[in-house]
Each structure stands twice: as C-alpha cells, then as structure tokens.
Protein backbone atom coordinates (compact mmCIF):
# COMPACT_ATOMS: atom_id res chain seq x y z
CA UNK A 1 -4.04 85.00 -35.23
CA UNK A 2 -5.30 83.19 -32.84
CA UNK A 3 -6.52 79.27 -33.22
CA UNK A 4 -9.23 77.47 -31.55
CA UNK A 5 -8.68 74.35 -29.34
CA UNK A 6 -11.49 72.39 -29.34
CA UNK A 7 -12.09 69.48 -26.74
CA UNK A 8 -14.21 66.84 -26.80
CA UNK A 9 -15.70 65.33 -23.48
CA UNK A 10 -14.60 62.15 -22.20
CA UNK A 11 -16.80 59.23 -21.63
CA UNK A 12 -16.02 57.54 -18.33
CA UNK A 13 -16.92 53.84 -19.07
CA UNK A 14 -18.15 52.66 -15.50
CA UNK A 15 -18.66 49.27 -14.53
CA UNK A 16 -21.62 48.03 -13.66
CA UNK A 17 -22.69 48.03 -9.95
CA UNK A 18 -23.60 44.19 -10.21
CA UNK A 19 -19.99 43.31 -11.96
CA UNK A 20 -18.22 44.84 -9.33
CA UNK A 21 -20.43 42.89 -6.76
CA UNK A 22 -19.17 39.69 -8.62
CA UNK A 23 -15.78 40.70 -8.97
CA UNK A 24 -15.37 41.61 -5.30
CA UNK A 25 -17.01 38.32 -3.34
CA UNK A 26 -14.63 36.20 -6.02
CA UNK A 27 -11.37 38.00 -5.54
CA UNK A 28 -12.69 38.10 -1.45
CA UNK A 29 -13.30 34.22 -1.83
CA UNK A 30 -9.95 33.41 -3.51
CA UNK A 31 -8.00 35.44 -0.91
CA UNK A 32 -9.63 33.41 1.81
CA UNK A 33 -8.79 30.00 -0.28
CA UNK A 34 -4.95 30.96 -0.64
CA UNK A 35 -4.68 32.02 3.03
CA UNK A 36 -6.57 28.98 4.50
CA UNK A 37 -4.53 26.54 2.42
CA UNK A 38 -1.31 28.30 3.86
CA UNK A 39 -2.39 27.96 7.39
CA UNK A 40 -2.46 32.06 7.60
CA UNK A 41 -5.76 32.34 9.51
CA UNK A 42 -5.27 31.52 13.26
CA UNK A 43 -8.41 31.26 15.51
CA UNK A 44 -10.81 31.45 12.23
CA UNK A 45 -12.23 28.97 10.94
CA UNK A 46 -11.48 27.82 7.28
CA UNK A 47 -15.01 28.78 5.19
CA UNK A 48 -13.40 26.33 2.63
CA UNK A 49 -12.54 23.53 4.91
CA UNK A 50 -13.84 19.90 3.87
CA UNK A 51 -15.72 17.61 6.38
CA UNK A 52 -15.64 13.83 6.02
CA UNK A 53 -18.28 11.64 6.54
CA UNK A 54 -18.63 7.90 6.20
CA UNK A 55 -21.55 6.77 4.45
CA UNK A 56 -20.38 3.13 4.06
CA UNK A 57 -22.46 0.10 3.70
CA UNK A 58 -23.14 -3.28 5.31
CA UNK A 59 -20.12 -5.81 4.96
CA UNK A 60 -21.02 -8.81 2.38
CA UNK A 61 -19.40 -12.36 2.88
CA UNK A 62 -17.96 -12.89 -0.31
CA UNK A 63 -16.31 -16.40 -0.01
CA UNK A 64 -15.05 -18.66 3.00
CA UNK A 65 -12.02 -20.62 2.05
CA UNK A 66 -10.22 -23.57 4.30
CA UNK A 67 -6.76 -22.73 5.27
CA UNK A 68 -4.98 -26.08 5.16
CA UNK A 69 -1.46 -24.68 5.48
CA UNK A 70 0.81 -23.91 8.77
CA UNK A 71 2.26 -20.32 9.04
CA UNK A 72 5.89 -21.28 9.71
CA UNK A 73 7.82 -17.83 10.40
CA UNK A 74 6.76 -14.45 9.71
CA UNK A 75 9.54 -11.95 8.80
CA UNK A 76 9.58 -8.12 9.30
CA UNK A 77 10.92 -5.58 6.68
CA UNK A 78 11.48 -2.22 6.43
CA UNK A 79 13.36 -0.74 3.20
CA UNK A 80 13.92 2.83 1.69
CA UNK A 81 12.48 3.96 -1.89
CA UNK A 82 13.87 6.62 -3.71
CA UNK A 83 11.73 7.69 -6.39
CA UNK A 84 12.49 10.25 -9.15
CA UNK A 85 10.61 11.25 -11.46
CA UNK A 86 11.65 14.07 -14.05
CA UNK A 87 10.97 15.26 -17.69
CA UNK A 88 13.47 14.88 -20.65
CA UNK A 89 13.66 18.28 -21.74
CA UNK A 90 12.89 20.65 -18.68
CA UNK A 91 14.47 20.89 -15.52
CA UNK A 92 13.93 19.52 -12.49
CA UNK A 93 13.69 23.01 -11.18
CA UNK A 94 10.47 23.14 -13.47
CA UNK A 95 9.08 19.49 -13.26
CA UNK A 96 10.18 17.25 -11.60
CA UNK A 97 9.62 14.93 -8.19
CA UNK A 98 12.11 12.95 -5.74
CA UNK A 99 10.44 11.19 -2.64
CA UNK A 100 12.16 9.42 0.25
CA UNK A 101 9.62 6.78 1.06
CA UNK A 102 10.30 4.06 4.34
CA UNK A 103 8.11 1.37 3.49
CA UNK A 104 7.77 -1.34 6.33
CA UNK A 105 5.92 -4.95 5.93
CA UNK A 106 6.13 -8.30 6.60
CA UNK A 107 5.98 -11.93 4.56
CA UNK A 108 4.77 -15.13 5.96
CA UNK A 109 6.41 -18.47 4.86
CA UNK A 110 4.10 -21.31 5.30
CA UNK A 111 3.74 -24.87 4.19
CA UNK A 112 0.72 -26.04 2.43
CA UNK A 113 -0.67 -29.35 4.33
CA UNK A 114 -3.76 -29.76 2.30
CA UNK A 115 -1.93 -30.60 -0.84
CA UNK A 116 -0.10 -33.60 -0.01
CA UNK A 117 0.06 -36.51 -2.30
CA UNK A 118 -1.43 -39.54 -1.39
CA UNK A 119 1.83 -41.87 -1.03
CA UNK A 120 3.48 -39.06 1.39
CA UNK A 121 2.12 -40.85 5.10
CA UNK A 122 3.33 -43.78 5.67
CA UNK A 123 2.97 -45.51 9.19
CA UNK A 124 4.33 -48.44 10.24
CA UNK A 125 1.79 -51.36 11.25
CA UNK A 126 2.07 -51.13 15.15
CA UNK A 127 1.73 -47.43 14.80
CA UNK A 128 4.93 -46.35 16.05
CA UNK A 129 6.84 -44.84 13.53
CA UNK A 130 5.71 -42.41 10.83
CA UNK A 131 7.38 -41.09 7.72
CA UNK A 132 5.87 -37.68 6.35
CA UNK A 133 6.82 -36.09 2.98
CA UNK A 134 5.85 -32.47 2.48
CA UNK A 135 6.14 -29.62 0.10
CA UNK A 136 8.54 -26.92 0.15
CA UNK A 137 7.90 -23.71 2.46
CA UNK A 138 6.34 -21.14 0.45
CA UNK A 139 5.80 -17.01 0.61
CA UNK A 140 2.81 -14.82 1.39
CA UNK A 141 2.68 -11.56 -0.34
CA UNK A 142 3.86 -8.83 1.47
CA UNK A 143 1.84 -7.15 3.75
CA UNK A 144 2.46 -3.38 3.83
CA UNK A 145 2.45 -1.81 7.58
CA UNK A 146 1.34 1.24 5.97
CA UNK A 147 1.21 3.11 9.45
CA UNK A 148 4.55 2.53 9.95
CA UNK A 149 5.11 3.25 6.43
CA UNK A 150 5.67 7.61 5.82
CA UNK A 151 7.28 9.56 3.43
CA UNK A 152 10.86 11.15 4.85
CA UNK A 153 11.56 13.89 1.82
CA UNK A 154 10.13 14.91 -0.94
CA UNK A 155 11.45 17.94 -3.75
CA UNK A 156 9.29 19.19 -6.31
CA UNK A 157 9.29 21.50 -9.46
CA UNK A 158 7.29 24.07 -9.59
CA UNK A 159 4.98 23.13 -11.55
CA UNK A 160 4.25 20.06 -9.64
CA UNK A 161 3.77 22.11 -6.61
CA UNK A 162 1.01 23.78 -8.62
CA UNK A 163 -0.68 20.35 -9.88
CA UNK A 164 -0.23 19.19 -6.10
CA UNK A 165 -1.77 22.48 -4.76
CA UNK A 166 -4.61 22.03 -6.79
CA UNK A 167 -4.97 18.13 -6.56
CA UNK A 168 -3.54 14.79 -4.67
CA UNK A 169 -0.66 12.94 -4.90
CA UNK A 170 -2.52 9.33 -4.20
CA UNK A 171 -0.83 8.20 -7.50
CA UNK A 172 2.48 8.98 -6.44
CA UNK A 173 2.19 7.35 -3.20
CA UNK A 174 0.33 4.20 -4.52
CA UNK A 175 3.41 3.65 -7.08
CA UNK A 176 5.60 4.08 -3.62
CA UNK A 177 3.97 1.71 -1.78
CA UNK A 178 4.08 -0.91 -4.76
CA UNK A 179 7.80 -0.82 -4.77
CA UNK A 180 8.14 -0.66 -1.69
CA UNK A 181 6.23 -4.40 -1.08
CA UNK A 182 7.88 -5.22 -4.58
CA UNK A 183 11.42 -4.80 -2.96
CA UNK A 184 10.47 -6.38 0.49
CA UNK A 185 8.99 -8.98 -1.46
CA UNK A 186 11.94 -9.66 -3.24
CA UNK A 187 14.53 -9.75 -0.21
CA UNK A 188 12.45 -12.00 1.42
CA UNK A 189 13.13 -14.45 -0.91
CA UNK A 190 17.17 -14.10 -0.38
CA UNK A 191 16.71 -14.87 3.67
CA UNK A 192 16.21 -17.92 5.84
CA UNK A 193 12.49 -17.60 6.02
CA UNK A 194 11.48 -20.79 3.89
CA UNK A 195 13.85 -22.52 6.07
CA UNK A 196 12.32 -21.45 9.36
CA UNK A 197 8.95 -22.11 8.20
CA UNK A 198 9.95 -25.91 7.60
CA UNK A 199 12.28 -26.41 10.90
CA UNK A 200 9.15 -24.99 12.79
CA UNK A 201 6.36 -26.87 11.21
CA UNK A 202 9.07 -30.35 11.32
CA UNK A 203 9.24 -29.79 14.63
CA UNK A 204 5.11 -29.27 15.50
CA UNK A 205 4.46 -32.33 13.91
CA UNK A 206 6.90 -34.25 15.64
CA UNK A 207 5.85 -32.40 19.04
CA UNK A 208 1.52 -33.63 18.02
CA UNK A 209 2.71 -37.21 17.00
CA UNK A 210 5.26 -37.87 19.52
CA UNK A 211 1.58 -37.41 21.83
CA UNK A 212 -0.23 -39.28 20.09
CA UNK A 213 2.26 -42.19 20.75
CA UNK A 214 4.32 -42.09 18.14
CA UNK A 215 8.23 -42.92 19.00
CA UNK A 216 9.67 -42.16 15.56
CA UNK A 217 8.62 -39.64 13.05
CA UNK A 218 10.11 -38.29 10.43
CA UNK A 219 9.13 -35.40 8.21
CA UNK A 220 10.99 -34.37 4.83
CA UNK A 221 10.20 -31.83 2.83
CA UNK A 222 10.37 -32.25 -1.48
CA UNK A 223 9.21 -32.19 -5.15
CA UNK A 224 6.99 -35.38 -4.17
CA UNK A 225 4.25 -34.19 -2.33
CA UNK A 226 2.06 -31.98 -4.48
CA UNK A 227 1.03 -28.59 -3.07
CA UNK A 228 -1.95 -26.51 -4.14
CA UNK A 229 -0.87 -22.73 -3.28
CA UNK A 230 -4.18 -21.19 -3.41
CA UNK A 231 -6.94 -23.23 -1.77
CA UNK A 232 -10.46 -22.99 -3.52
CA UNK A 233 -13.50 -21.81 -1.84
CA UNK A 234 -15.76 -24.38 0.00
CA UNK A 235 -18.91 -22.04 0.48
CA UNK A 236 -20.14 -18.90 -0.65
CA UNK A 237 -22.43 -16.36 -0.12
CA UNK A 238 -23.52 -13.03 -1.52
C-alpha cells in the first residue's frame, strides 16, 4: 500500500526593495562612523567629521573697577590630582574612572591700599618722617594655567568607554580642574607668599617716600587699618 506525500509550497517572504535600500546606506553609514572614530581610514576624508566655526559676538564692558591694591609676589604651582570614581556594587572593570590630572596655576598675594583707616598716616610736621599702618597681605584666587595643565592617565570601565564614545568628558575634567585650583589654593596659604607680598610693598613705599624727601618711614602691617577685599565698581556700562 502505498501512501501519498503531499507538499505544500513555500512562501519566500522577500523584503522589500526600498527596506533593503534603508537597511544598506544605515549599516554603510555606521561602518564609516566606527572606522572614522578609530582613525582606520587613511587618506579619506571623515564624511562624519565636525567643523567649528566661531560665530561669537561683540565684547560688552560690563563694569570698570579701581584697583587700589599692590600685587606683592606672585607664586607658581603645579600639583597632581588623582581622581577615582567607581560604583558600590560593580566593578571597576565595569564602571568605573581613575585620572592622573597635573594641574598648574598661580596665586597673587597683594595688599589692599585703598582700605586704610583714616588714623594709619601719620607725618611728622617738617615732613620728614612718616609712620604707615597697613593691612595684612592677602590671596588672589588661583589662576589655572590650563595649557600647562593635561591629563597624564586615565582607566576606564567599560561602560564608561561606551558613555565617553558616545559623549564628552567636560564634566570630568571641570571637577579636575576645580581640585586642582582648590589644592593649589590651599598650599598657597601654608608658604611665605603673604610675607613676600608685605616685605616687597614695605620696601616700595619706603623706595617712593625716601624720593619724595622723606628720611624716615616706617610701614607696619595690622588689625588697625581696615581693608576692603573686593573694591566696588566706579562706572558702568552695558
């Protein structure tokens, strides 16, 4: 006895010619994308590449301040972050971040001559000795050199290596650059600048009064004179 075998024809399910159209330029666009962002296309140009241009607008004079204050000694810094960031409950392997930042900057101690009290001049009646009382040497914030300032290693996770592939790392690199004027900041404070400042501006005055015909002059620094750390703006414009 013989038994029938019946077969039933099969429907090839084709896509259509636009899809494939699609699908081709976007998988031939993202093949372009990964190889240009890994440098794997010598002597063609990036179709992806970005072009900067500055569009920027006129400066505006915002305020004009008098600086009534005597930069003293300026100090140089340079000083080494090491930043690392990592979750709780993955590894660093995973997510995680560790950057080797140099930061470099500089702080300027000055002394405020705008802010003196009244009673700190005296001069003697034939104007030949003079007696000056001034405040304390004070600290400028740092100023980041931020082009001497680079980053000297950095390890990632991987997915931070995704996140960084796909975005930038200006947030990371601000928080760098925060701790690194932070800690120059803070060392300034433990050195000799203050000092300098007043030795050097001490000795300038005695130096411009000494030719104005002075013969005696002495200049103090203390708590008595009153200072005024952030001078107020005499004119503005907008």
């Amino acid at each position: 006895m013989e038994t029938e075998t019946q077969t039933r024809p099969v429907t090839l399910v084709r896509t259509p010619w636009w899809a494939r159209i699609v699908i081709g330029v976007v998988a031939l666009g993202l093949l372009f994308f990964l190889l240009g962002r890994a440098d794997l296309l010598p002597g063609i140009p990036n179709p992806f590449e970005q072009t900067t241009t500055e569009r920027s607008g006129p400066v505006l004079l915002k305020s004009i301040q008098d600086m009534s204050r005597y930069e003293g000694a300026s100090g140089n810094f340079e000083v080494v972050v090491d930043l690392d960031k990592d979750a709780k409950f993955l590894p660093d392997a995973l997510l995680g971040k560790r950057t080797l930042y140099v930061g470099a900057g500089s702080v300027d101690a000055y002394v405020n001559l705008g802010g003196i009290a009244d009673n700190a001049v005296t001069v003697s009646s034939d104007r030949k000795t003079a007696s000056i009382r001034l405040p304390h040497a004070a600290l400028e914030r740092t100023a980041l050199d931020t082009k001497n300032s680079y980053v000297v290693s950095q390890s990632r996770g991987l997915f931070d290596r995704i996140g960084d592939f796909f975005g930038s790392d200006t947030g990371n690199l601000q928080q760098l650059n925060e701790l690194a004027a932070q800690k120059i900041q803070d060392a300034a404070k433990q050195t000799e600048l203050a000092t300098r400042a007043e030795t050097n501006t001490k000795s300038m005055l005695q130096q411009l009064l000494t030719s104005l015909g002075y013969t005696k002059v002495t200049v103090t620094f203390g708590s008595t004179a009153t200072a005024t750390p952030t001078p107020t703006p005499t004119a503005s414009s907008s």
